[in-house]
C-alpha atoms as a PDB file:
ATOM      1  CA  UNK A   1      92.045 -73.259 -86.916  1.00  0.00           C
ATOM      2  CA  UNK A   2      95.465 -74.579 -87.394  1.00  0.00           C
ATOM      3  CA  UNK A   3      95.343 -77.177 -84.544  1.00  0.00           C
ATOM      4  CA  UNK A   4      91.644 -78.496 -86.065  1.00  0.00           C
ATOM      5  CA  UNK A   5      93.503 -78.899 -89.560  1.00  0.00           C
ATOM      6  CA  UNK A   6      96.330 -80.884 -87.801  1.00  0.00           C
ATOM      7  CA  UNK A   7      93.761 -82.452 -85.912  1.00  0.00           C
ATOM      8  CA  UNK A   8      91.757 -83.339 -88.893  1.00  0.00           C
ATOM      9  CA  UNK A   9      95.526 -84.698 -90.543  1.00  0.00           C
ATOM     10  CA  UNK A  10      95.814 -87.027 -87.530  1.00  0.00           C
ATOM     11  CA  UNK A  11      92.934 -88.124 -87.600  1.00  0.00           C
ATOM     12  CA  UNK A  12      93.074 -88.621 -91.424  1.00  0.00           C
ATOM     13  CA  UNK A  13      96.506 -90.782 -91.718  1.00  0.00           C
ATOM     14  CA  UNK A  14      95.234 -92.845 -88.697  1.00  0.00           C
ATOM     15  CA  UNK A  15      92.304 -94.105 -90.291  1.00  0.00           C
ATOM     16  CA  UNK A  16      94.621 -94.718 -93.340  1.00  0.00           C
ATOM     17  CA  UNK A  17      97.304 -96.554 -91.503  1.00  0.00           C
ATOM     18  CA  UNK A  18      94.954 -98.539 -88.600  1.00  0.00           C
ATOM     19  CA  UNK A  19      93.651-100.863 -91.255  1.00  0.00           C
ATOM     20  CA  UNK A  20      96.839-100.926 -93.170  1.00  0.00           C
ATOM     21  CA  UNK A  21      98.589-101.762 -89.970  1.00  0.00           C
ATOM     22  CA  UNK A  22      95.634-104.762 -89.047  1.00  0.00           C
ATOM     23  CA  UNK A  23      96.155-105.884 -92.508  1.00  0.00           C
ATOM     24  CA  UNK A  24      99.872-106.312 -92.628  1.00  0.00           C
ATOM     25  CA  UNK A  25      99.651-107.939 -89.147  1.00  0.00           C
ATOM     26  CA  UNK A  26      96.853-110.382 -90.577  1.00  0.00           C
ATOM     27  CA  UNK A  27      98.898-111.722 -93.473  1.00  0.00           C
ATOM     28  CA  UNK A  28     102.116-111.474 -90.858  1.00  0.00           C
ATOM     29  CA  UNK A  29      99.906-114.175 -88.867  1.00  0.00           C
ATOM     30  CA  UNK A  30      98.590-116.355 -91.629  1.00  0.00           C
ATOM     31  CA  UNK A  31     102.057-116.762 -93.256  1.00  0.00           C
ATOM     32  CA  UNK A  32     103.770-117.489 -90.215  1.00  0.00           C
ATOM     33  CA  UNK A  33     100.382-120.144 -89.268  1.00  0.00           C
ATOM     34  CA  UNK A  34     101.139-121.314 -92.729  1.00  0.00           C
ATOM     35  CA  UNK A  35     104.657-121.968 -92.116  1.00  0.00           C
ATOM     36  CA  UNK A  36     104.317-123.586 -88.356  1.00  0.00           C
ATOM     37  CA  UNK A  37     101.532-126.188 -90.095  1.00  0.00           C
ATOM     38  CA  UNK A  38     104.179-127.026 -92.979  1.00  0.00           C
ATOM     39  CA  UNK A  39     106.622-127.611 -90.033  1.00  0.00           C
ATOM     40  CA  UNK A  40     104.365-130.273 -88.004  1.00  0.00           C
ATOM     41  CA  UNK A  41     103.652-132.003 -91.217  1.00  0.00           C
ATOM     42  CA  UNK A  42     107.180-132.068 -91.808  1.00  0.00           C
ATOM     43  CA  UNK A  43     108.011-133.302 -88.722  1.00  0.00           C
ATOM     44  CA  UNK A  44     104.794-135.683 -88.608  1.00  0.00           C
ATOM     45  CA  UNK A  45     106.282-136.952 -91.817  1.00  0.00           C
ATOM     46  CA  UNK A  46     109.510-137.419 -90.314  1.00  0.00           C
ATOM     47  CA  UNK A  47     108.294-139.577 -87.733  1.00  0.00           C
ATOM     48  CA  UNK A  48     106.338-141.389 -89.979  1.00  0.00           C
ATOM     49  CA  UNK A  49     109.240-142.587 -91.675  1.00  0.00           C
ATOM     50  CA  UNK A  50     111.418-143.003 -88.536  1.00  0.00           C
ATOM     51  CA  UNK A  51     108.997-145.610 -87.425  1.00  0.00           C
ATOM     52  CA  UNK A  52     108.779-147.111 -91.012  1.00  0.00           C
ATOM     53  CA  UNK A  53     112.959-147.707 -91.507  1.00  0.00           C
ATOM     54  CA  UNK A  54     112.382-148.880 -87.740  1.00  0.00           C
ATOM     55  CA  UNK A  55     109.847-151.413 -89.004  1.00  0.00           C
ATOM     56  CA  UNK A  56     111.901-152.010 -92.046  1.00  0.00           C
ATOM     57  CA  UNK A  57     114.890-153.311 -90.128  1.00  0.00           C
ATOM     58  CA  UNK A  58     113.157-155.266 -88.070  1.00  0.00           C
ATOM     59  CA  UNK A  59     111.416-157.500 -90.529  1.00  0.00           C
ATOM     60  CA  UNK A  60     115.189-157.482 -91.907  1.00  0.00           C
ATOM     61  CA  UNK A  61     116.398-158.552 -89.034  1.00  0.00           C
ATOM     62  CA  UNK A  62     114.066-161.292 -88.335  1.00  0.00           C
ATOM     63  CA  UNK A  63     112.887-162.371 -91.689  1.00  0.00           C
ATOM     64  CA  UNK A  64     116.011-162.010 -93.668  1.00  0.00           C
ATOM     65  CA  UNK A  65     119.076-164.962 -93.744  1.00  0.00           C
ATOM     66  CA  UNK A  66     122.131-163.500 -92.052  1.00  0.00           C
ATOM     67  CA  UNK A  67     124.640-162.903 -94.034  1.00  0.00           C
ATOM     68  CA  UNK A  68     127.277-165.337 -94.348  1.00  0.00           C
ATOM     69  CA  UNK A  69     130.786-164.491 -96.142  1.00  0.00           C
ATOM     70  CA  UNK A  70     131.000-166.458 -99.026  1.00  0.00           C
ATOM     71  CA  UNK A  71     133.982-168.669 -99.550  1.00  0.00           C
ATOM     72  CA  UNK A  72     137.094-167.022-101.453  1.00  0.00           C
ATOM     73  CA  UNK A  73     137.477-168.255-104.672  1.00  0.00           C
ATOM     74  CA  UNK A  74     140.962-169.107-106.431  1.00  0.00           C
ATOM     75  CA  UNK A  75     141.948-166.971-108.643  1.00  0.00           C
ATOM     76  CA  UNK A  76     143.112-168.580-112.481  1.00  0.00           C
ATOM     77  CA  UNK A  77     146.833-168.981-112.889  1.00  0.00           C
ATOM     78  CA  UNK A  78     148.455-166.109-114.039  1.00  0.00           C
ATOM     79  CA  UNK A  79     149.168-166.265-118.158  1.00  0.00           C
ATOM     80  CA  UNK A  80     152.475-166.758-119.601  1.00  0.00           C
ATOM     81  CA  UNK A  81     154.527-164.096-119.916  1.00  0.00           C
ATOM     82  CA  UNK A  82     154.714-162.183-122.660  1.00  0.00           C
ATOM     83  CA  UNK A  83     158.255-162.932-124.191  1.00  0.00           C
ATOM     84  CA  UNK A  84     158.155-159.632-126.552  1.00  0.00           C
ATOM     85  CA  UNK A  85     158.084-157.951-123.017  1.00  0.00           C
ATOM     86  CA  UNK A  86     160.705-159.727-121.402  1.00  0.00           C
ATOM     87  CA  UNK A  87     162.656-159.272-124.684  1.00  0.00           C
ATOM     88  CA  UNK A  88     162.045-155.037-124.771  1.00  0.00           C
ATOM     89  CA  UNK A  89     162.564-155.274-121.116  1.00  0.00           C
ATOM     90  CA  UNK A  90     166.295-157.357-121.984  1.00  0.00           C
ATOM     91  CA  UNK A  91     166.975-154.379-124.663  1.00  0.00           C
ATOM     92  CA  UNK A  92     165.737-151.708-122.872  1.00  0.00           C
ATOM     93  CA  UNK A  93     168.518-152.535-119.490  1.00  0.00           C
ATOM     94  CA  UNK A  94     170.978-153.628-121.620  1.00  0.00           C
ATOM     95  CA  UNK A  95     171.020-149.788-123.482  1.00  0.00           C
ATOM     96  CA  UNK A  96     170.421-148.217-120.077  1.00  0.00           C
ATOM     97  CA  UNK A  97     173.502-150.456-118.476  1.00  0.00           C
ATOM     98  CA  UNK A  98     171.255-151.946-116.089  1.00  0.00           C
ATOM     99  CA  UNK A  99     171.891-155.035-115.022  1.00  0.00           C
ATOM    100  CA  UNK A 100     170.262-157.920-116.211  1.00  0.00           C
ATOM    101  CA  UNK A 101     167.301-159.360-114.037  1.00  0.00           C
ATOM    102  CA  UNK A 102     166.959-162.537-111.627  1.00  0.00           C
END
């Protein structure tokens, strides 16, 4: 009698965990079919826009002027100088015993 009860236990958590088992393994599959589809898209995507910037730089390339540095401009004359600066400058190395500039 004892071997028919674990028997009948066996028997009992196996046709709990068989279906448990199928689905676990069922959502295992579709996630990871999920994820492999979002990865081809991605990478469909990818080459997509590979070909696209590819495109892009050739209608640049042969459409757009080339580029051509444009001349260097002359900068203004520089303003006067300041003679309050030049004067504080005057004080400032004549306190510090510096001797007196150019």
């Amino acid at each position: 009698m004892r071997v028919l009860w674990t028997l009948l236990k066996v028997i009992i958590g196996l046709a709990i965990t068989i279906p448990v088992a199928l689905l676990a393994l069922a959502l295992t599959a579709g996630l990871v079919g999920t994820l492999f589809a979002l990865l081809v898209i991605a990478f469909k995507l990818a080459i997509v826009g590979l070909i696209g910037y590819g495109v892009y730089r050739l209608a640049r390339a042969i459409f757009a002027p080339s580029h051509t540095p444009r001349p260097i401009r002359e900068f203004p004359p520089a303003a006067a100088p300041d003679p309050y600066y030049d004067a504080a400058v005057r004080e400032l190395d004549a306190e510090m015993g510096v001797r007196p500039r150019g």
